[in-house]
C-alpha atoms as a PDB file:
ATOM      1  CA  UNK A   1      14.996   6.247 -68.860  1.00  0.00           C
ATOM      2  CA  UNK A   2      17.162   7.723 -71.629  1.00  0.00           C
ATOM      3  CA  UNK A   3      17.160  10.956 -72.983  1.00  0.00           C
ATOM      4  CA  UNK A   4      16.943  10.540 -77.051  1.00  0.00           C
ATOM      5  CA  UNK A   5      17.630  13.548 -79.308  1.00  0.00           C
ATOM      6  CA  UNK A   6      15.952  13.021 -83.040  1.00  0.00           C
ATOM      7  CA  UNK A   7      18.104  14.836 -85.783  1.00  0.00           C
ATOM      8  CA  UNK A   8      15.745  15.339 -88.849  1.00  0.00           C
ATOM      9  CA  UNK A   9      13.030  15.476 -86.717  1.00  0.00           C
ATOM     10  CA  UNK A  10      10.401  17.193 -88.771  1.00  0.00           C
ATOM     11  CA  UNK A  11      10.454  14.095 -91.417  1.00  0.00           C
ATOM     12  CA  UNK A  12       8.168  11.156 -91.501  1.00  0.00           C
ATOM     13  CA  UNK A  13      10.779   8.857 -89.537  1.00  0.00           C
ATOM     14  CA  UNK A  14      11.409  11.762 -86.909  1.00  0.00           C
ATOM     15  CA  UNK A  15       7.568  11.872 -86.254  1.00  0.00           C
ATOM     16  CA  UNK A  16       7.761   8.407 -85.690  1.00  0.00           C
ATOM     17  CA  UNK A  17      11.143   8.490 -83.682  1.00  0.00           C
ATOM     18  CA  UNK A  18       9.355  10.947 -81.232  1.00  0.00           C
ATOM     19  CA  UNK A  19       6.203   8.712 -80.942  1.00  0.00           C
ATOM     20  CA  UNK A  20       8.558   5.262 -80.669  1.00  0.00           C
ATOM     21  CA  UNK A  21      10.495   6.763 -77.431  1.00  0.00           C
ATOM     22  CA  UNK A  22       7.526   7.876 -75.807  1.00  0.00           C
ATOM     23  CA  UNK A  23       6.158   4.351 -76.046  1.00  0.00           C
ATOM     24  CA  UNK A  24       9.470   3.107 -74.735  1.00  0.00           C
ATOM     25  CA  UNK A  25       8.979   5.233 -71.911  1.00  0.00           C
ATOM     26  CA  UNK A  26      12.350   7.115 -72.727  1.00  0.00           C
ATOM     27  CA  UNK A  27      12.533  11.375 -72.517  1.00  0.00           C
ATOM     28  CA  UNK A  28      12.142  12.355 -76.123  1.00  0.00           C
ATOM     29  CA  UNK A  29      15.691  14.928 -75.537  1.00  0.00           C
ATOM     30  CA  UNK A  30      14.164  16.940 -78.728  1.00  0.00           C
ATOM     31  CA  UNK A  31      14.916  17.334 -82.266  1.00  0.00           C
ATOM     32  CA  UNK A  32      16.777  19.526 -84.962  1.00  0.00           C
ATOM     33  CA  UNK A  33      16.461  19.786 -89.463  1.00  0.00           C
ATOM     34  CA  UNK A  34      18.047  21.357 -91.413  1.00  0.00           C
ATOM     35  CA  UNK A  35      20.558  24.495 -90.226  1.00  0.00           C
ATOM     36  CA  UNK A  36      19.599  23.941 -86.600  1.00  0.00           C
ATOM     37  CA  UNK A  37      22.068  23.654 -83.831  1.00  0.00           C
ATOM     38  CA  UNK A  38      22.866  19.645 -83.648  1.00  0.00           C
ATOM     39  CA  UNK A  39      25.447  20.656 -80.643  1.00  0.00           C
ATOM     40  CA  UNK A  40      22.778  22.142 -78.372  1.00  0.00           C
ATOM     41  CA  UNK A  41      20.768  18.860 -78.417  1.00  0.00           C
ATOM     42  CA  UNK A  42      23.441  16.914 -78.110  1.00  0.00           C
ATOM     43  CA  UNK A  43      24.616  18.647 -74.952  1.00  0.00           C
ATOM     44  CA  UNK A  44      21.016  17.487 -73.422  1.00  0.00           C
ATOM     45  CA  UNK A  45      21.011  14.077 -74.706  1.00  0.00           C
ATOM     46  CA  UNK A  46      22.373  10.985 -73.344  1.00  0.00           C
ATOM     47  CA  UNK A  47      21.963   9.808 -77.182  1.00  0.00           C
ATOM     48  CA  UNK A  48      21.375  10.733 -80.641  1.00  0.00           C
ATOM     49  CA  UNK A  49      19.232   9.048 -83.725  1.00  0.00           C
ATOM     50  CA  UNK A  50      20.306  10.731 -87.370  1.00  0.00           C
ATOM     51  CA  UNK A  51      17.830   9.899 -89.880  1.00  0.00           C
ATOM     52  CA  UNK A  52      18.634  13.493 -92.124  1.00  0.00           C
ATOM     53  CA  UNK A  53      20.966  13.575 -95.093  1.00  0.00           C
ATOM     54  CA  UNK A  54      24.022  12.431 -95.562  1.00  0.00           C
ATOM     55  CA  UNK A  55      25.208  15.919 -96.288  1.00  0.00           C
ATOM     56  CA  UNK A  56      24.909  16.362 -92.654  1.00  0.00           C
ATOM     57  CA  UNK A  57      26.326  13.717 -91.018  1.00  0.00           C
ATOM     58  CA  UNK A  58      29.739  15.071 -90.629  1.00  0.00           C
ATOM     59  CA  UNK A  59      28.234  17.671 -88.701  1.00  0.00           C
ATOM     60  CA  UNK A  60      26.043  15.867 -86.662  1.00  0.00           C
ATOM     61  CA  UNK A  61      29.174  13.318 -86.040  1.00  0.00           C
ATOM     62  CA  UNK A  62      30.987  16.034 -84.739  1.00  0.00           C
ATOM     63  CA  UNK A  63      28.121  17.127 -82.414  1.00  0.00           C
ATOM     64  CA  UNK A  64      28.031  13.820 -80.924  1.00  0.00           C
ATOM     65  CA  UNK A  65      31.900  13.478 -80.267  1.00  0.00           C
ATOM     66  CA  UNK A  66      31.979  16.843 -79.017  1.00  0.00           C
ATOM     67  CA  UNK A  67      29.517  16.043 -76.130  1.00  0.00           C
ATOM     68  CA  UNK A  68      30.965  12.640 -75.430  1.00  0.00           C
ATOM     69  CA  UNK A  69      27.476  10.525 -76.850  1.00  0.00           C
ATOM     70  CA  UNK A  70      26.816   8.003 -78.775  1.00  0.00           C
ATOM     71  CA  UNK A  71      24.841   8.013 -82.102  1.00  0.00           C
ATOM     72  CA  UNK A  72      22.874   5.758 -83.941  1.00  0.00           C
ATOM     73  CA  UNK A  73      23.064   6.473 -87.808  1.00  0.00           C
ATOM     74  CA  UNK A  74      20.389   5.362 -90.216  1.00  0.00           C
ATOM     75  CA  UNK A  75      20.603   7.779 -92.450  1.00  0.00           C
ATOM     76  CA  UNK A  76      20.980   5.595 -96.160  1.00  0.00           C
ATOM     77  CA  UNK A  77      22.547   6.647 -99.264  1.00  0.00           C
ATOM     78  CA  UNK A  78      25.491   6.729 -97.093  1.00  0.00           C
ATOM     79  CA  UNK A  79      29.141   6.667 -99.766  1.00  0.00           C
ATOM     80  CA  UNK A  80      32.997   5.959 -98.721  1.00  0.00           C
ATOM     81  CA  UNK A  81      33.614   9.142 -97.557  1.00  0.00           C
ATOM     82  CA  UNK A  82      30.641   8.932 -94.606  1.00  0.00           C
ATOM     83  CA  UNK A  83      32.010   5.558 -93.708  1.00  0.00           C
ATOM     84  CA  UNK A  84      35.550   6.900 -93.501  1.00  0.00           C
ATOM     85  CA  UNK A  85      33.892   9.425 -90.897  1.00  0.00           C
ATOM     86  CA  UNK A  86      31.965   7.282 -89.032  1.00  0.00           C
ATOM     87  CA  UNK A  87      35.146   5.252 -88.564  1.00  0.00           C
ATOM     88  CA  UNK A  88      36.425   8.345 -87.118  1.00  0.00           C
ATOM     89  CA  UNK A  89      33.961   9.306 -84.511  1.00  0.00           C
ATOM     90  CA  UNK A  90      33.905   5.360 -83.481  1.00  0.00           C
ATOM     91  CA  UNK A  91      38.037   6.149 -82.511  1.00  0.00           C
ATOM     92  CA  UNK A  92      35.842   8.571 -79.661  1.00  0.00           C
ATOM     93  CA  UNK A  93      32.062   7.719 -78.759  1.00  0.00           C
ATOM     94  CA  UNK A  94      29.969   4.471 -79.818  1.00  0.00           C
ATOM     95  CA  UNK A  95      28.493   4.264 -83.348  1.00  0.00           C
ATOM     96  CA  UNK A  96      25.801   2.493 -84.451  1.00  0.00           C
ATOM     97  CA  UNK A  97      25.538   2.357 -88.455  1.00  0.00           C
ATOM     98  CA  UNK A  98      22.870   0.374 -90.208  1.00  0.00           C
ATOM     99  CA  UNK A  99      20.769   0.871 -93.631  1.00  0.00           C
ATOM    100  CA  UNK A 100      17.877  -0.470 -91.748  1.00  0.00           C
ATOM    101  CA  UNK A 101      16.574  -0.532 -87.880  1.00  0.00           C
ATOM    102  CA  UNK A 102      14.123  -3.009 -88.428  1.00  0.00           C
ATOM    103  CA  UNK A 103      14.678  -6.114 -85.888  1.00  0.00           C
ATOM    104  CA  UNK A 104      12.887  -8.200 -88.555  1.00  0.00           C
ATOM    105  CA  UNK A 105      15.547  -6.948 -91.301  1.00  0.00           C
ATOM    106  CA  UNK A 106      18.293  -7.727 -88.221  1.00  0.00           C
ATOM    107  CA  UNK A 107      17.651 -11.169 -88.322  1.00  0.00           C
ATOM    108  CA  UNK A 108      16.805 -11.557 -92.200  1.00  0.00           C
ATOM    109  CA  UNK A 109      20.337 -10.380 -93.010  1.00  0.00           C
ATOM    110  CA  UNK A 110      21.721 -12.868 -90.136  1.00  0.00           C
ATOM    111  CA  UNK A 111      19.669 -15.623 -92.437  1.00  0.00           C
ATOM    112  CA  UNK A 112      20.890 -14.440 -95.657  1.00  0.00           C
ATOM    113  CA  UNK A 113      24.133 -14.487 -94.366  1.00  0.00           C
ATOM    114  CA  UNK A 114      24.170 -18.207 -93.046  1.00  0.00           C
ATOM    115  CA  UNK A 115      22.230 -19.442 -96.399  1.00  0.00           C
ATOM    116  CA  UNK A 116      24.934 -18.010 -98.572  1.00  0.00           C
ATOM    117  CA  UNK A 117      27.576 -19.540 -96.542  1.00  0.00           C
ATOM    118  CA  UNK A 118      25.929 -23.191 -96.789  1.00  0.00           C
ATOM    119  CA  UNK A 119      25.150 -22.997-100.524  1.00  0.00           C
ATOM    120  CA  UNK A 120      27.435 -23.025-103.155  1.00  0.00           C
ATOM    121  CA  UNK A 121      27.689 -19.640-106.042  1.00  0.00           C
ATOM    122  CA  UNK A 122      26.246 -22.326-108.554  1.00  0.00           C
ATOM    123  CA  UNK A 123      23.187 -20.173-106.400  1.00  0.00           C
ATOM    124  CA  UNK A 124      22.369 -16.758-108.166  1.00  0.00           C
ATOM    125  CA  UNK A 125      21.581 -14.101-105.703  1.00  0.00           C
ATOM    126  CA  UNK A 126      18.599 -11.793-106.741  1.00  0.00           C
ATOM    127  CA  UNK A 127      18.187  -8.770-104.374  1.00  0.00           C
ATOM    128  CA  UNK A 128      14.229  -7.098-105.182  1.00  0.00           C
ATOM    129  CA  UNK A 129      13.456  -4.309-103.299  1.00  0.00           C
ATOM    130  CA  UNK A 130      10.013  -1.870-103.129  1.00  0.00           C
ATOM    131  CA  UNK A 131       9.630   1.324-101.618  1.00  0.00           C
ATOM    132  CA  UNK A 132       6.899   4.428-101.757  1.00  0.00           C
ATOM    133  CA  UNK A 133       7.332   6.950-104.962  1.00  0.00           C
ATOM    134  CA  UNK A 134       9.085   9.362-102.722  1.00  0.00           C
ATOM    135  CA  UNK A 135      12.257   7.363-101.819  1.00  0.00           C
ATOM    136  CA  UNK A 136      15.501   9.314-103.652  1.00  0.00           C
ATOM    137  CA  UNK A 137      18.139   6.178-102.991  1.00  0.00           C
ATOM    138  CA  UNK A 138      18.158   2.768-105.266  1.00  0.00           C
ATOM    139  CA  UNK A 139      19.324   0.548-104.359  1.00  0.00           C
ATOM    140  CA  UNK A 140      17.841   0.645-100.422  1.00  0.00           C
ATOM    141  CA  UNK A 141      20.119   0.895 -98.035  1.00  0.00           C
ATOM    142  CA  UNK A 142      18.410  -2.425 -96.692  1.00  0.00           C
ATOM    143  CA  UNK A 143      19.072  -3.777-100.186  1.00  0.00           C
ATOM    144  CA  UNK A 144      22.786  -3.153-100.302  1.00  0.00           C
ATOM    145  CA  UNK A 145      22.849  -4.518 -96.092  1.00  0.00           C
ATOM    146  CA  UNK A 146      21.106  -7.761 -97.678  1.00  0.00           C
ATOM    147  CA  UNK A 147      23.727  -7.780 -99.978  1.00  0.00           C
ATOM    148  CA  UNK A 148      26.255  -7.132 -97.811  1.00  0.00           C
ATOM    149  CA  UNK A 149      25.256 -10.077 -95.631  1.00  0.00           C
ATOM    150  CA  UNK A 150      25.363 -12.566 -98.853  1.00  0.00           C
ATOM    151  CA  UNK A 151      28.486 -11.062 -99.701  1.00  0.00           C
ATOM    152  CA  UNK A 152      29.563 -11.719 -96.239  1.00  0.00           C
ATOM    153  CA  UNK A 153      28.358 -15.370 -96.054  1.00  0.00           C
ATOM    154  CA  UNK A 154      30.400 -15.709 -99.585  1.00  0.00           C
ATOM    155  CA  UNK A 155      33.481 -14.396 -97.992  1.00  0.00           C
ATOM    156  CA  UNK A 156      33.336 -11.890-101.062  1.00  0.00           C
ATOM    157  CA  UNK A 157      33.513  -8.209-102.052  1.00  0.00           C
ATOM    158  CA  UNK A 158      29.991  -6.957-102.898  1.00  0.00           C
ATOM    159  CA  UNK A 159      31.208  -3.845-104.943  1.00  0.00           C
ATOM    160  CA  UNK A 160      33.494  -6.217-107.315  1.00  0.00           C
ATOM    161  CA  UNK A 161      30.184  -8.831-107.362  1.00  0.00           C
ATOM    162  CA  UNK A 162      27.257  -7.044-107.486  1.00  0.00           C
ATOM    163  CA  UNK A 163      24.565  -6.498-111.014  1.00  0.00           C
ATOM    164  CA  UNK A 164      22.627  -3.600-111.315  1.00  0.00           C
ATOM    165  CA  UNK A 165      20.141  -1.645-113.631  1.00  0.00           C
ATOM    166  CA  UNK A 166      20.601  -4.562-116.010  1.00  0.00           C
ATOM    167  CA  UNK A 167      18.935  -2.897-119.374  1.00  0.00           C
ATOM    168  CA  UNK A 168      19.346  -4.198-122.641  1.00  0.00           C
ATOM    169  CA  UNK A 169      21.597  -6.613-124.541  1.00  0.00           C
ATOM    170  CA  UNK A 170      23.672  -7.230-120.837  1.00  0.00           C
ATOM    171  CA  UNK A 171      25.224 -10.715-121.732  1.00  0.00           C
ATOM    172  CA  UNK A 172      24.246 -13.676-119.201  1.00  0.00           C
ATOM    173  CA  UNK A 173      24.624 -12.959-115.633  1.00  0.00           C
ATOM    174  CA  UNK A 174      28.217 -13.405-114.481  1.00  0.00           C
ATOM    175  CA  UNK A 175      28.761 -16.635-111.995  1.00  0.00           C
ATOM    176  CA  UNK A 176      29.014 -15.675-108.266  1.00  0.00           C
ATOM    177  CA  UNK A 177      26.814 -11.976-108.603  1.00  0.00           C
ATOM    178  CA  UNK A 178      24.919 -10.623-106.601  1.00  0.00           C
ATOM    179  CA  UNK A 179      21.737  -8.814-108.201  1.00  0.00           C
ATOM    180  CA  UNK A 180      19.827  -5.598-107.096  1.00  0.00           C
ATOM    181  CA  UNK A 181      16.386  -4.833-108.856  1.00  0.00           C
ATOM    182  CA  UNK A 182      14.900  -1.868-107.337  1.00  0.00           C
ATOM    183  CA  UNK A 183      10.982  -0.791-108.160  1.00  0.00           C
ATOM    184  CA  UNK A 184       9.367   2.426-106.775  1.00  0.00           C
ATOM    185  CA  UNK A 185       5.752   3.254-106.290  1.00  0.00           C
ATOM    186  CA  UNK A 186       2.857   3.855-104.431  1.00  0.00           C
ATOM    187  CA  UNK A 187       3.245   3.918-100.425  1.00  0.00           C
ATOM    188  CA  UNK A 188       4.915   1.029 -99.751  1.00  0.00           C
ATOM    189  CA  UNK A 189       7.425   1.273 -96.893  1.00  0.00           C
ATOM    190  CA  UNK A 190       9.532  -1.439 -97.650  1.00  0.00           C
ATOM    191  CA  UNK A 191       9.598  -4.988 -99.520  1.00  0.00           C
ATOM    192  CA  UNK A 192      12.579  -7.151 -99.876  1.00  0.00           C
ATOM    193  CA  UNK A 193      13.722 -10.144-101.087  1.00  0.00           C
ATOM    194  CA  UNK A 194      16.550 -12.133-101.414  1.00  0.00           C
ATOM    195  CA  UNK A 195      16.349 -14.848-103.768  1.00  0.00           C
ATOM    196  CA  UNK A 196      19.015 -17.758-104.133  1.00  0.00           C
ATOM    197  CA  UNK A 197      18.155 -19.728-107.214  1.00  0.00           C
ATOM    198  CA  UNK A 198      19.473 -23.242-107.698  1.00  0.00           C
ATOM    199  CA  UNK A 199      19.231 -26.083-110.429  1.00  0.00           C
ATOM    200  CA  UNK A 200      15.425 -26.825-110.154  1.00  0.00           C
ATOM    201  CA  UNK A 201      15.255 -24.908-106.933  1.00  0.00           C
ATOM    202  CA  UNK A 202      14.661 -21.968-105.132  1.00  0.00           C
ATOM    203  CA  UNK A 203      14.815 -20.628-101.711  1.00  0.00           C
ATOM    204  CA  UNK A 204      13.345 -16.838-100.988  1.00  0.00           C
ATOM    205  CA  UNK A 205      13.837 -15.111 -97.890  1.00  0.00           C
ATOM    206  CA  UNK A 206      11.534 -12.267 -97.192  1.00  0.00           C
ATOM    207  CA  UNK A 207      10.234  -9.315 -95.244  1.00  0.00           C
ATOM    208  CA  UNK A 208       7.559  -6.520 -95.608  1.00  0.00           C
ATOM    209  CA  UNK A 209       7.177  -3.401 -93.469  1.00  0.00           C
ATOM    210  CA  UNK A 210       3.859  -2.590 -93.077  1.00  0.00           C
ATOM    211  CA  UNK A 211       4.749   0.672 -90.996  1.00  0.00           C
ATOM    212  CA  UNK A 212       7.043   3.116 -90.186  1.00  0.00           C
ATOM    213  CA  UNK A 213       7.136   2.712 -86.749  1.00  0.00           C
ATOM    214  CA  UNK A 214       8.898  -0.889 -86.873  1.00  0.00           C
ATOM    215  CA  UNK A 215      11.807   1.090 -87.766  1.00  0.00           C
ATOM    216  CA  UNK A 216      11.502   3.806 -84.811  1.00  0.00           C
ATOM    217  CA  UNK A 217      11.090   1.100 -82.274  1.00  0.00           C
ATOM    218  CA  UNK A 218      14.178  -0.395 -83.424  1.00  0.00           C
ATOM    219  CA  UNK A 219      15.708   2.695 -83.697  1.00  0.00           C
ATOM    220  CA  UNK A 220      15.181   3.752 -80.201  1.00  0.00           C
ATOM    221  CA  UNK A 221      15.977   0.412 -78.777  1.00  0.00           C
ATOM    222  CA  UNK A 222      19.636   0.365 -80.419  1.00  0.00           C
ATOM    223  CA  UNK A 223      20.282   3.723 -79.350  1.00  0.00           C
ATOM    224  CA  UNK A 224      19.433   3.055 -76.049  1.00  0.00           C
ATOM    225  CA  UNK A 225      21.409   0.258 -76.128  1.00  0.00           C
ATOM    226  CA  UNK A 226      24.566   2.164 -76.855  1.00  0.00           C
ATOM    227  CA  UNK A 227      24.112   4.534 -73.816  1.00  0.00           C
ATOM    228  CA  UNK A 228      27.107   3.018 -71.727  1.00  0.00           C
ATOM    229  CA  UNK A 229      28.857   1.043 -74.588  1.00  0.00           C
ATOM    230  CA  UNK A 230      32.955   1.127 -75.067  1.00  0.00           C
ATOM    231  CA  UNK A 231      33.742   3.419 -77.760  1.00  0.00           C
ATOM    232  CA  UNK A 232      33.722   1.284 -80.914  1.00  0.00           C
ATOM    233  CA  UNK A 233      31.501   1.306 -84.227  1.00  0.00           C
ATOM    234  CA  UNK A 234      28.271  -1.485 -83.569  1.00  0.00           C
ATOM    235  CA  UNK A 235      25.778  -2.726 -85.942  1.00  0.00           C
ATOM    236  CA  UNK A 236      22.351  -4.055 -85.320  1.00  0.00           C
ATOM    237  CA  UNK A 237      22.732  -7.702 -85.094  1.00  0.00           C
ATOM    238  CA  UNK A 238      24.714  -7.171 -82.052  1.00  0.00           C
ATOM    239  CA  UNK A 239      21.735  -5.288 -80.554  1.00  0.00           C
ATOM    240  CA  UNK A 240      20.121  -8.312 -80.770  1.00  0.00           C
ATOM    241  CA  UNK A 241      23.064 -10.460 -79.644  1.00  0.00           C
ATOM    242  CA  UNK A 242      23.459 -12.278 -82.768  1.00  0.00           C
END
């Protein structure tokens, strides 16, 4: 049994963190928002899940190193400069980063990546992505991991490839992109899908999330999964041993 300490407990995906690792049958450590002391829960965990802002993940980076525990990050919207951190605190504790905890997602991103890699750019990449009116970020941070597994597969740099908020006269898509169309509304918790169009062809690769809590169970499991790793910055897949 592991004791897991939620930072941004009091949102929708700490409610669900604190249900998912009492199902798991782990010691929910506790939780901190907003101006709350991240270095007093870490001291009583034997991990840490940050799904706040990523104003404070410095902070709660810190708070992790400082006690000598590892910390999964989900926290999206995520730009150089948190990466560049995270990087850091990898040099000390284990670091688990992903833009989506899903174990479905985990292994859609392992297929995107292997069907990129097997089919030549004369396939477009198209990267559609749903979420609830509420969401802040476009595109999804399981949008731009899709991408980055495409990217991957095509041994190429996503930010130098990738289309977005196409509006207007835009010119015909440039060989070898990769697309993002993002749409917002309603409740939804998360649709995405990553189509590779051919001459004649297609081939789309889906997944929906039709709850929250698929992303707290996979949440939990990673960061329990950490507890006893070498120091080192992880990523979901290899939770799964893929």
């Amino acid at each position: 049994m592991a004791r897991i300490g939620i930072i941004g407990s009091e949102g929708r995906m700490g409610q669900a963190l604190a249900r998912a690792i009492e199902a798991a049958g782990h010691e929910n450590a506790g939780g901190v928002d907003k101006g709350a002391d991240v270095a007093s829960l870490a001291d009583r965990s034997d991990a840490l899940v940050d799904f706040s802002a990523p104003a404070a993940l410095e902070g709660n980076l810190h708070a992790a190193v400082g006690a000598g525990i590892p910390i999964l990050v989900g926290t999206t919207g995520l730009e150089e400069r948190h990466h560049a951190a995270i990087d850091s605190a990898a040099l000390a504790i284990p670091v688990l980063q992903t833009g989506n905890t899903s174990l479905g997602v985990t292994l859609l991103a392992h297929l995107v990546r292997e069907a990129a890699a097997r089919l030549s750019d004369e396939w477009d990449i198209e990267i559609v992505e749903m979420h609830h009116r509420m969401k802040v970020d476009a595109p999804s941070g399981t949008a731009l991991l899709l991408g980055e597994a495409a990217a991957a597969g095509r041994e190429i740099d996503l930010s130098a490839h990738s289309e977005r908020g196409r509006d207007g006269h835009t010119g015909a898509r440039a060989p070898g992109a990769i697309g993002f169309a993002a749409l917002r509304g309603g409740t939804v918790a998360g649709e995405h899908s990553v189509i590779l169009a051919g001459e004649h062809e297609r081939l789309t690769l889906s997944h929906s999330a039709e709850d929250r809590m698929i992303f707290a169970h996979g949440a939990v499991r990673g960061a329990a999964w950490l507890i006893g790793r070498p120091v080192g910055r992880y990523t979901m897949p290899q939770v799964l041993g893929l």
